[in-house]
N, C-alpha and C. Protein backbone atom coordinates (compact mmCIF):
# COMPACT_ATOMS: atom_id res chain seq x y z
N UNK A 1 -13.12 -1.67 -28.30
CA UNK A 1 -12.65 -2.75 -27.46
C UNK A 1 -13.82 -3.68 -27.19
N UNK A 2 -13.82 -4.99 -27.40
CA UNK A 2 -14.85 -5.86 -27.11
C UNK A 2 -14.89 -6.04 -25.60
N UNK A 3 -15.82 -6.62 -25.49
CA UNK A 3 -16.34 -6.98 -24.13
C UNK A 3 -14.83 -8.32 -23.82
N UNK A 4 -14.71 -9.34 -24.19
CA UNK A 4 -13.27 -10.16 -23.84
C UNK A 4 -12.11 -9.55 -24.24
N UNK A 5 -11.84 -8.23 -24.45
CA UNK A 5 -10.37 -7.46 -24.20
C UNK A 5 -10.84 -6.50 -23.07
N UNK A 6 -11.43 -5.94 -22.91
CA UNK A 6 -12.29 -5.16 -21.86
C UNK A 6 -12.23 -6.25 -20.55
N UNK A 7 -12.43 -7.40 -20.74
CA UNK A 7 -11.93 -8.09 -19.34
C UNK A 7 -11.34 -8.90 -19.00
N UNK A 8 -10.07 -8.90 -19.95
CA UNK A 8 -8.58 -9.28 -19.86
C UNK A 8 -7.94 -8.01 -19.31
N UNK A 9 -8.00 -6.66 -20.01
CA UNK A 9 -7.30 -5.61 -19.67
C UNK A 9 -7.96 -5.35 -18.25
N UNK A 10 -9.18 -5.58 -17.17
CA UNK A 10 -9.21 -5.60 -16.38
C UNK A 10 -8.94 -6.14 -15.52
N UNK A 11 -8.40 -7.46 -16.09
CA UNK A 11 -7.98 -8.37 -15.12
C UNK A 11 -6.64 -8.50 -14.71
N UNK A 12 -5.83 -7.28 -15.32
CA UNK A 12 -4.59 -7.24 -14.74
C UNK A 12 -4.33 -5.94 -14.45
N UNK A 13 -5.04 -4.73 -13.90
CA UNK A 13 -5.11 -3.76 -13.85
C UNK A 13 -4.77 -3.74 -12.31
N UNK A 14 -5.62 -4.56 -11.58
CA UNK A 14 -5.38 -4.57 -9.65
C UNK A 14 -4.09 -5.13 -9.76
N UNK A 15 -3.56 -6.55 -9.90
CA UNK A 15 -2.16 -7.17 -9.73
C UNK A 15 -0.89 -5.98 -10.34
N UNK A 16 -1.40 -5.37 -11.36
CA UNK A 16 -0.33 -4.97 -11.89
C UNK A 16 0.17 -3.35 -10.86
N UNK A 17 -1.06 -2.90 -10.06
CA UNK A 17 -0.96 -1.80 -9.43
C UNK A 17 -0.74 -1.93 -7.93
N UNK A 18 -0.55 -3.16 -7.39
CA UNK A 18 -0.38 -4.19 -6.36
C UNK A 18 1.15 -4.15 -6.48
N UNK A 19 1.55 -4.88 -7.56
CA UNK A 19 2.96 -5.18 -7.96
C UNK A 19 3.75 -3.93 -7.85
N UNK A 20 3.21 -2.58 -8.66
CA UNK A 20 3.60 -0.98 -8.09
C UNK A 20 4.02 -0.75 -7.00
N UNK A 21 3.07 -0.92 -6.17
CA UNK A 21 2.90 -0.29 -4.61
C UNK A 21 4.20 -1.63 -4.26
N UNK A 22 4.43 -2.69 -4.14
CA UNK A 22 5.54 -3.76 -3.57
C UNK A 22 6.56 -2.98 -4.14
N UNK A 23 7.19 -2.54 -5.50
CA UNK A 23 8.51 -2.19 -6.14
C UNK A 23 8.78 -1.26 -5.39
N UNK A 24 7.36 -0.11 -5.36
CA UNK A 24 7.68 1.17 -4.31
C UNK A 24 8.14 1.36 -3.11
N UNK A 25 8.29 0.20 -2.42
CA UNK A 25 8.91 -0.04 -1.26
C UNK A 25 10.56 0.32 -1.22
N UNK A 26 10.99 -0.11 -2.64
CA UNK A 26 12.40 -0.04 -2.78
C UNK A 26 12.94 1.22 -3.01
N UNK A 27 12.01 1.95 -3.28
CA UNK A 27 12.16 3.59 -3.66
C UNK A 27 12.12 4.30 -2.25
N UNK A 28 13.15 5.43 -2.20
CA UNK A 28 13.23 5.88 -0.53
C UNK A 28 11.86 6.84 -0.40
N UNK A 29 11.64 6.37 1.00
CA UNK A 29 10.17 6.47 1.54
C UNK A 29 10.58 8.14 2.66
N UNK A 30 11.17 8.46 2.95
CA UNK A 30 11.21 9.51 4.11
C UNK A 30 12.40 10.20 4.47
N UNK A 31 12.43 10.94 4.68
CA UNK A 31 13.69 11.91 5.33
C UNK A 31 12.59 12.11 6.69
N UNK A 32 13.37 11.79 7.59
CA UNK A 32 13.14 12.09 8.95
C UNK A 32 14.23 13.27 9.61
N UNK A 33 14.31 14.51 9.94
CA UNK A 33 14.97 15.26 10.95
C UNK A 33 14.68 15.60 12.25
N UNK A 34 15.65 16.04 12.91
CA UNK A 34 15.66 15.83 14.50
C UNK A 34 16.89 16.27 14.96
N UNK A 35 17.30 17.36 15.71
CA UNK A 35 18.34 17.52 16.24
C UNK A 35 19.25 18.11 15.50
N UNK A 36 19.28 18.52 14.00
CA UNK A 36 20.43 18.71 13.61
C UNK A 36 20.82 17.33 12.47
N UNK A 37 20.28 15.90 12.54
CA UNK A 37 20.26 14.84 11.79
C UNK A 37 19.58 14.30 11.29
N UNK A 38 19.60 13.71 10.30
CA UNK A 38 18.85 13.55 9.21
C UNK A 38 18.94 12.05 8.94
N UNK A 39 18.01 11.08 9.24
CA UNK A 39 17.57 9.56 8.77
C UNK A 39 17.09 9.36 7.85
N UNK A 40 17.12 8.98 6.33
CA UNK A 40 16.77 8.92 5.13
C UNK A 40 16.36 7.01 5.25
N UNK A 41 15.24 6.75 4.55
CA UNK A 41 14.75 5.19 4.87
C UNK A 41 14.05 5.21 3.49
N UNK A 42 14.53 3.70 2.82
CA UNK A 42 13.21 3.39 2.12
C UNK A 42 12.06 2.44 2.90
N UNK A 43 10.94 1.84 1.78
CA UNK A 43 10.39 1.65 2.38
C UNK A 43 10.56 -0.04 2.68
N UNK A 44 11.27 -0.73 2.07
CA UNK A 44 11.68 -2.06 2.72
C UNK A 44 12.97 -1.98 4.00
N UNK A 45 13.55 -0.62 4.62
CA UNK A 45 14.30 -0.75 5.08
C UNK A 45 13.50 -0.58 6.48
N UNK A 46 12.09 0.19 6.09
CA UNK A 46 11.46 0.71 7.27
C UNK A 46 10.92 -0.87 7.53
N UNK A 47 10.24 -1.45 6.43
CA UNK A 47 9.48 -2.71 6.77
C UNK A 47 10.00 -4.16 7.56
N UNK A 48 11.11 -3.43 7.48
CA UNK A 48 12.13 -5.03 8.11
C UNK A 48 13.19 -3.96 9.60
N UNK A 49 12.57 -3.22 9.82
CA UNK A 49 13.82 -2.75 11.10
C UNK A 49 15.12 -2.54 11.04
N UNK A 50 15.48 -2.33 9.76
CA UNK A 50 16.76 -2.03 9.31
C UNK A 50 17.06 -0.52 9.04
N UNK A 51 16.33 0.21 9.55
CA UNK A 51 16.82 2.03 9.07
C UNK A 51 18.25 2.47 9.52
N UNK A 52 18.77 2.66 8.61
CA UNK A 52 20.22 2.98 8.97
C UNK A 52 20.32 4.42 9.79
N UNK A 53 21.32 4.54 10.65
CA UNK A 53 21.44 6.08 11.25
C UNK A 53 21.96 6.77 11.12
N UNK A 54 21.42 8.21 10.91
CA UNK A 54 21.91 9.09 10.31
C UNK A 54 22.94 9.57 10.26
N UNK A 55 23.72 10.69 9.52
CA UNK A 55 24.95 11.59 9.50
C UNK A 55 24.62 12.82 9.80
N UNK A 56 24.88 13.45 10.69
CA UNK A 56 26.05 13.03 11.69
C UNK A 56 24.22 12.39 12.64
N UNK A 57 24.92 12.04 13.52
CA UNK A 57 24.32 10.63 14.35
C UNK A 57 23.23 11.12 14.61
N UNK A 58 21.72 11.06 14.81
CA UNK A 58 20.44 11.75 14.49
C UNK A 58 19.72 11.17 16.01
N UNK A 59 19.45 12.02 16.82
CA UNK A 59 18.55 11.76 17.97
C UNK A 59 17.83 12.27 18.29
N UNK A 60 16.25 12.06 19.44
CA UNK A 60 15.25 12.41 19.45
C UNK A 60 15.75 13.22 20.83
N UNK A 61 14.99 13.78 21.02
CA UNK A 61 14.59 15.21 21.81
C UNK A 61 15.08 14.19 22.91
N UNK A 62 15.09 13.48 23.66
CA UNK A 62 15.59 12.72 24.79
C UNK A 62 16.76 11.94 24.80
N UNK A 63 16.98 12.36 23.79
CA UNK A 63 18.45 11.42 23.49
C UNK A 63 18.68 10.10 22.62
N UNK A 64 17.51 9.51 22.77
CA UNK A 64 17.58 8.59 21.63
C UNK A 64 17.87 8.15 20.10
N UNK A 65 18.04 7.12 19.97
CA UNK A 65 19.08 7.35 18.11
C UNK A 65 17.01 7.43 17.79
N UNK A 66 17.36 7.89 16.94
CA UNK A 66 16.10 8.74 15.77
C UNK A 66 15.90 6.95 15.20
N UNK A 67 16.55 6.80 14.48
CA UNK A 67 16.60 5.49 13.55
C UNK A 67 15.63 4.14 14.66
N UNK A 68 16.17 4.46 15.86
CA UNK A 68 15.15 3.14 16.26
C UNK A 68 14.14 4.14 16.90
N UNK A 69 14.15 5.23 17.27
CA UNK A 69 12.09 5.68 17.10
C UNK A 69 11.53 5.61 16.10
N UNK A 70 12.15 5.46 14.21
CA UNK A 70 11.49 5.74 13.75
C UNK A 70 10.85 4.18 13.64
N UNK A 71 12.15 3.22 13.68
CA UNK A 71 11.52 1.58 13.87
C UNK A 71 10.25 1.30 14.72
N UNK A 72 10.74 1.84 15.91
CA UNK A 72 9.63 1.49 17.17
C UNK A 72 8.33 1.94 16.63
N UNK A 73 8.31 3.02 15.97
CA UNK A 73 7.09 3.62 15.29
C UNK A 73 6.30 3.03 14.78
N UNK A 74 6.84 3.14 13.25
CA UNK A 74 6.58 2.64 12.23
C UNK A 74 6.65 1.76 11.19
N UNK A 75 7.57 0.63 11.52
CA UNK A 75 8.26 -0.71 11.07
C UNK A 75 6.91 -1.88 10.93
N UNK A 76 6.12 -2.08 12.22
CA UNK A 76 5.05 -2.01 11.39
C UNK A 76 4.00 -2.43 11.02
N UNK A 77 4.13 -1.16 11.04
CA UNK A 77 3.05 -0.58 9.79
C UNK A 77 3.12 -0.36 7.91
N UNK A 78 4.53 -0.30 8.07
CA UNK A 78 5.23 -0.76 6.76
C UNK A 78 5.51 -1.86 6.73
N UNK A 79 5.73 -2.94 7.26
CA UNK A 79 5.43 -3.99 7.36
C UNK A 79 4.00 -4.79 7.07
N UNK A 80 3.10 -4.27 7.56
CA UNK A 80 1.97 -4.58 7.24
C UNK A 80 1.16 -4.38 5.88
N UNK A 81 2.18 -2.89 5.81
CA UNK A 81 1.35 -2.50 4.18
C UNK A 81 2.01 -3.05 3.11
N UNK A 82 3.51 -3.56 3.07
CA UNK A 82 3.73 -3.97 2.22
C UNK A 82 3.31 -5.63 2.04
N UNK A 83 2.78 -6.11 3.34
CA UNK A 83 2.13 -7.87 3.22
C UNK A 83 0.93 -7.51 2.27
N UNK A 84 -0.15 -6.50 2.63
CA UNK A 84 -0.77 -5.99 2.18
C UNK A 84 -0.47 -6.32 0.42
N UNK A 85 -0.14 -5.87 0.06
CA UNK A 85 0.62 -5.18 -1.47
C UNK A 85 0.82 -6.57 -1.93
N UNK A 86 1.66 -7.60 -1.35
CA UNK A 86 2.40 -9.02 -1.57
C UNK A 86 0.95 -9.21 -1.97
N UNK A 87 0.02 -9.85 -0.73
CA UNK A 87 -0.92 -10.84 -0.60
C UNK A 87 -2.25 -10.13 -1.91
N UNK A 88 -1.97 -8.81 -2.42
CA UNK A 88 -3.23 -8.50 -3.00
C UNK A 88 -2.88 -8.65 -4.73
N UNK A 89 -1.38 -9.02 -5.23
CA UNK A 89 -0.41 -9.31 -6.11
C UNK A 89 -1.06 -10.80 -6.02
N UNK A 90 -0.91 -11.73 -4.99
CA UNK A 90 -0.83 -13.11 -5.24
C UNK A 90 -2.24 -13.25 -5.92
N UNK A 91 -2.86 -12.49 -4.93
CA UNK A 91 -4.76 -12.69 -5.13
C UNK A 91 -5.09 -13.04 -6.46
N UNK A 92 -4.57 -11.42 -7.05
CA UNK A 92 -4.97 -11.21 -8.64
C UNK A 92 -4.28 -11.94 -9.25
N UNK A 93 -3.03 -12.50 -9.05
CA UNK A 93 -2.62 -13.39 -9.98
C UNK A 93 -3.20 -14.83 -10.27
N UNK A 94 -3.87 -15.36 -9.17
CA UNK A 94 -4.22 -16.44 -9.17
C UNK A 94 -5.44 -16.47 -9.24
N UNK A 95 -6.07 -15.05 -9.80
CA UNK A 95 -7.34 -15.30 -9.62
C UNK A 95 -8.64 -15.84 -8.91
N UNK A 96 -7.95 -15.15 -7.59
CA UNK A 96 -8.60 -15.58 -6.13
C UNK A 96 -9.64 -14.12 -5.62
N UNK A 97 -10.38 -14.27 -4.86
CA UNK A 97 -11.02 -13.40 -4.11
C UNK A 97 -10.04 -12.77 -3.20
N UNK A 98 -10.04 -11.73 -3.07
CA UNK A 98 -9.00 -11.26 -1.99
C UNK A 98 -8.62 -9.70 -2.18
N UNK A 99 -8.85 -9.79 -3.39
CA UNK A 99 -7.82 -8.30 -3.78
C UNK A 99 -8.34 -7.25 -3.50
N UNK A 100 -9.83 -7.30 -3.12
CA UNK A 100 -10.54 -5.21 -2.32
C UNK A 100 -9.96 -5.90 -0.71
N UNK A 101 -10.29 -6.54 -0.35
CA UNK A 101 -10.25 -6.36 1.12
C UNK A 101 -8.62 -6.27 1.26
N UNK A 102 -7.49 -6.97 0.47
CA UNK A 102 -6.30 -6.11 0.92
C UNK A 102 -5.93 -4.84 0.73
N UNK A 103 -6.59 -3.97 -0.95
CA UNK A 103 -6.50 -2.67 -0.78
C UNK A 103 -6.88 -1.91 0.33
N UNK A 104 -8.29 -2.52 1.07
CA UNK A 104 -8.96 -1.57 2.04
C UNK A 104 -7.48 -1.87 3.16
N UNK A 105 -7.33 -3.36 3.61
CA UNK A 105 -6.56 -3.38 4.68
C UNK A 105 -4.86 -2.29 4.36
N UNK A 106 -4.78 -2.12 2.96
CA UNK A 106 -4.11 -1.58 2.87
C UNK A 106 -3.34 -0.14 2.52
N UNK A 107 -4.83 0.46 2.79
CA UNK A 107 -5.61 1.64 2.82
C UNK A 107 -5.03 2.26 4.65
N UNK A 108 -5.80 1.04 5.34
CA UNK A 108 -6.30 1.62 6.54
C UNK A 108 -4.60 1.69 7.07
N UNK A 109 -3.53 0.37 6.67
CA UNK A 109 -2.30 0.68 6.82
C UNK A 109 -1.20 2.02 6.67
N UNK A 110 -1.86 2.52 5.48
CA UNK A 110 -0.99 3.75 5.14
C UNK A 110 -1.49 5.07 6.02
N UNK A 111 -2.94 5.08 6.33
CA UNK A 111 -3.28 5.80 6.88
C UNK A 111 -2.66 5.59 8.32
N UNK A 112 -2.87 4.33 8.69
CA UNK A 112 -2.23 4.43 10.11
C UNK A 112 -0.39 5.00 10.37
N UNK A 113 0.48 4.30 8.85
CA UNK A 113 1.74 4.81 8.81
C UNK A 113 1.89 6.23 9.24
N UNK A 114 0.89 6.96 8.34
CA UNK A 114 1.24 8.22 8.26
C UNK A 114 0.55 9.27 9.38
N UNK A 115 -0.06 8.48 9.90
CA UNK A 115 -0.68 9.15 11.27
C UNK A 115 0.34 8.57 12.56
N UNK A 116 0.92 7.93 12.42
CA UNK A 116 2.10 7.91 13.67
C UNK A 116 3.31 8.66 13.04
N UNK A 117 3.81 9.05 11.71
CA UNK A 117 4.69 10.05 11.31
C UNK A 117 4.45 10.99 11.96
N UNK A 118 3.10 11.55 12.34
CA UNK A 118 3.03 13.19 12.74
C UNK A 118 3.91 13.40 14.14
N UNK A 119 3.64 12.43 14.66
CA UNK A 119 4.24 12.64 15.88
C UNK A 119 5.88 12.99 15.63
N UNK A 120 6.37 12.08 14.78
CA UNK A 120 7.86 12.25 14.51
C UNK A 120 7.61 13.62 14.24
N UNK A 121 9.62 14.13 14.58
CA UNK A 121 10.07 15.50 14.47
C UNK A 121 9.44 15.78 12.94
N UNK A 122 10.46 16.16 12.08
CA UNK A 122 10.24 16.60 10.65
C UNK A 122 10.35 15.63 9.90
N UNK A 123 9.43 15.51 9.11
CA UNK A 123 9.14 14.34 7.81
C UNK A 123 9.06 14.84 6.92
N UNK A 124 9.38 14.08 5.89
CA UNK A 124 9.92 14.66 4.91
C UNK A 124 9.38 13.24 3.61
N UNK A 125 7.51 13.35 3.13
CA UNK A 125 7.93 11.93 2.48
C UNK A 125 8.27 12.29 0.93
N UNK A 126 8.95 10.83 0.50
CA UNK A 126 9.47 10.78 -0.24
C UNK A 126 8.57 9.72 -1.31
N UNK A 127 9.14 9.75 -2.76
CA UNK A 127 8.45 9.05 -3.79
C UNK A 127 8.11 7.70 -3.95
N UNK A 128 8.88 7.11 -2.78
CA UNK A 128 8.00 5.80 -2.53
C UNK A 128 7.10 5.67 -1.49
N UNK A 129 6.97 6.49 -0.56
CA UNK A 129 5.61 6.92 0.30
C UNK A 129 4.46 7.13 -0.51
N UNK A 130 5.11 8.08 -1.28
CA UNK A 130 4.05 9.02 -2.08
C UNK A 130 2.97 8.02 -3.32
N UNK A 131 3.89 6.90 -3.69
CA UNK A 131 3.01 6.05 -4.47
C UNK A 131 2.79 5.09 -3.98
N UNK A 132 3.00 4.83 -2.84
CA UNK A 132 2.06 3.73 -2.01
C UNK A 132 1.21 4.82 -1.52
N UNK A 133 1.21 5.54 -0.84
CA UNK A 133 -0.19 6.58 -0.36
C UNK A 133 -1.15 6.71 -1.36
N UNK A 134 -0.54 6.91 -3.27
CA UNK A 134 -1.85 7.04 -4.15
C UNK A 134 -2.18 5.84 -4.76
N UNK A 135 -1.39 4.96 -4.54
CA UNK A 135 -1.84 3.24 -4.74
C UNK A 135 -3.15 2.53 -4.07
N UNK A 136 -3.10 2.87 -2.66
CA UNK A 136 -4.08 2.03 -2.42
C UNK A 136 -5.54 2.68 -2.48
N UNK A 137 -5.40 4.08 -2.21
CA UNK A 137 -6.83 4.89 -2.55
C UNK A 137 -7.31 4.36 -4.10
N UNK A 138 -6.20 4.73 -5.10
CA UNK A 138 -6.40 4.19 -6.70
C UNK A 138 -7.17 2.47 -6.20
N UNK A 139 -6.66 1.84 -5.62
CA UNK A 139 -6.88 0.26 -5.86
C UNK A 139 -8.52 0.15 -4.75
N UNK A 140 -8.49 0.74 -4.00
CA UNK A 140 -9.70 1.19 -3.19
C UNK A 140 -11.24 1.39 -4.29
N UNK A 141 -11.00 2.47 -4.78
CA UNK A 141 -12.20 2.80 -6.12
C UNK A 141 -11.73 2.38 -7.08
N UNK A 142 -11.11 1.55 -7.77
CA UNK A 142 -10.62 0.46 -9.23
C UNK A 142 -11.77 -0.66 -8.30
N UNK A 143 -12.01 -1.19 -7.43
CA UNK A 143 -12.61 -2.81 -6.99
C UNK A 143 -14.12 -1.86 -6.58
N UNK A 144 -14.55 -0.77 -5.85
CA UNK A 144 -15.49 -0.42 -5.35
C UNK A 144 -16.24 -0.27 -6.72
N UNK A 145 -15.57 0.30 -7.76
CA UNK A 145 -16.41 1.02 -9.09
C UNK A 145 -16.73 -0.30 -10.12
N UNK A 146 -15.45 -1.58 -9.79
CA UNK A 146 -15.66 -2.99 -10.58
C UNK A 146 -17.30 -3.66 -9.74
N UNK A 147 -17.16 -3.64 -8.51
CA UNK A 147 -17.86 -3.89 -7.97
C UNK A 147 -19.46 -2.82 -8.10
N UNK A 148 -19.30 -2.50 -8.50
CA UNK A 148 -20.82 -1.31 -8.97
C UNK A 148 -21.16 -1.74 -10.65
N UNK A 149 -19.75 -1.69 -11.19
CA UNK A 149 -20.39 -2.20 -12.60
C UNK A 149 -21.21 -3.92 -12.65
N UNK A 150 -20.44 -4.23 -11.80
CA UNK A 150 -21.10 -5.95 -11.66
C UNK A 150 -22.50 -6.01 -11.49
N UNK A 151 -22.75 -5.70 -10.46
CA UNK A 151 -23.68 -5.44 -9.42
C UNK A 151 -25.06 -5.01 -10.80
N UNK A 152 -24.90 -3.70 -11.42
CA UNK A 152 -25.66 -3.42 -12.39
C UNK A 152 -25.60 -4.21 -13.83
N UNK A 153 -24.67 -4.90 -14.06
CA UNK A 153 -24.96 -5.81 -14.98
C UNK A 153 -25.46 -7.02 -14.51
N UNK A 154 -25.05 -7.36 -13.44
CA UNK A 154 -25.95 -8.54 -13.22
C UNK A 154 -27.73 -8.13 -12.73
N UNK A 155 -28.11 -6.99 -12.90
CA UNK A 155 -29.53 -6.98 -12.58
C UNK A 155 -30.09 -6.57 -14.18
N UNK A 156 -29.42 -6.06 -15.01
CA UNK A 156 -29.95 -6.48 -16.14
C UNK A 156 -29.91 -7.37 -16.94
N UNK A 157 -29.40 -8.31 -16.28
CA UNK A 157 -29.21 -9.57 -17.04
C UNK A 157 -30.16 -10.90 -16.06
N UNK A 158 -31.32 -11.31 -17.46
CA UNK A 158 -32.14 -11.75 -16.29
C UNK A 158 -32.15 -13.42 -16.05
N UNK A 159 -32.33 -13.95 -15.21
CA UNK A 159 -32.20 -14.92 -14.62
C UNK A 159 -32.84 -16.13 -15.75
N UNK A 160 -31.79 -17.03 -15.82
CA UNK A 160 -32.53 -18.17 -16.97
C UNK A 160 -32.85 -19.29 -15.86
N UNK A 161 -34.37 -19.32 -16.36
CA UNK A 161 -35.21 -20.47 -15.74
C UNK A 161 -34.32 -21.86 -15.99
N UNK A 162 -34.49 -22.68 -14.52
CA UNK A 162 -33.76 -24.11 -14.79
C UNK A 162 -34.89 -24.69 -15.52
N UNK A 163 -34.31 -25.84 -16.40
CA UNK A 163 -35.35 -26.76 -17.31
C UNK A 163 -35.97 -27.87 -16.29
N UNK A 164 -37.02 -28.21 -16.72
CA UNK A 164 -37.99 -29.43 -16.01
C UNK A 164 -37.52 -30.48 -16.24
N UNK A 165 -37.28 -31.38 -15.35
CA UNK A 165 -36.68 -33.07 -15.78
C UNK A 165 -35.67 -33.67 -15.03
């Protein structure tokens, strides 16, 4: 592989794993239980406050419908991670600066998702959790390790003197 296919094929490696983690949204993200009921959500249903409620009708230890604790929760934070995902898609497409600092922001998102899950009753995640959770770690070290190869090629590559005149 030459050095200009080597960084074409890199240059669509973040957008295209960006674009992943957004589709994955559409893939169901969680089984939530509680009570005897069961709230099943993907992850654009969590991101927009739309979780439907369960069969038979699913409530929290106080009585509440399950479906809007899990909103109040975590809506978002899935919300956030999937802007995340959008804005780090646009980045790379347009060949803008942008695309580590939304993985990180969208790093620190999933982590936060899944650290207010604990509190919920029983969780249960599902395959579109599961590849946004290994998406943004993947997109995390893909820019940290681009960013290390740079870094060392540009110090062996040595500085051309400007001309006199």
């Amino acid at each position: 592989m030459t050095t200009t296919q080597r960084r074409r094929f890199t240059r669509y490696v973040s957008p295209t794993l960006f674009a992943g983690i957004a589709l994955a949204f559409a893939l169901p993200f969680a089984t939530v239980s509680c009570n005897g009921g069961d709230v099943h959500t993907t992850g654009l249903q969590l991101a927009t406050w739309t979780v439907p409620d369960g069969h038979p009708h699913a409530t929290t230890d106080d009585g509440a419908s399950l479906a809007h604790a899990i909103e109040h929760r975590e809506s978002i934070w899935a919300l956030l991670t999937l802007i995340t995902a959008l804005a780090g898609f646009a980045c790379g497409v347009a060949c803008r600066k942008g695309e580590a600092k939304a993985a990180v922001a969208g790093l620190i998102f999933v982590v936060a998702m899944w650290w207010g899950s604990i509190v919920l009753a029983d969780v249960q995640y599902e395959l579109g959790f599961a590849l946004v959770s290994i998406g943004f770690p993947v997109l995390v070290v893909w820019h940290a390790s681009s960013r290390v190869v740079r870094a060392r090629r540009d110090r062996r590559t040595p500085a051309v003197p400007a001309p006199f005149g």
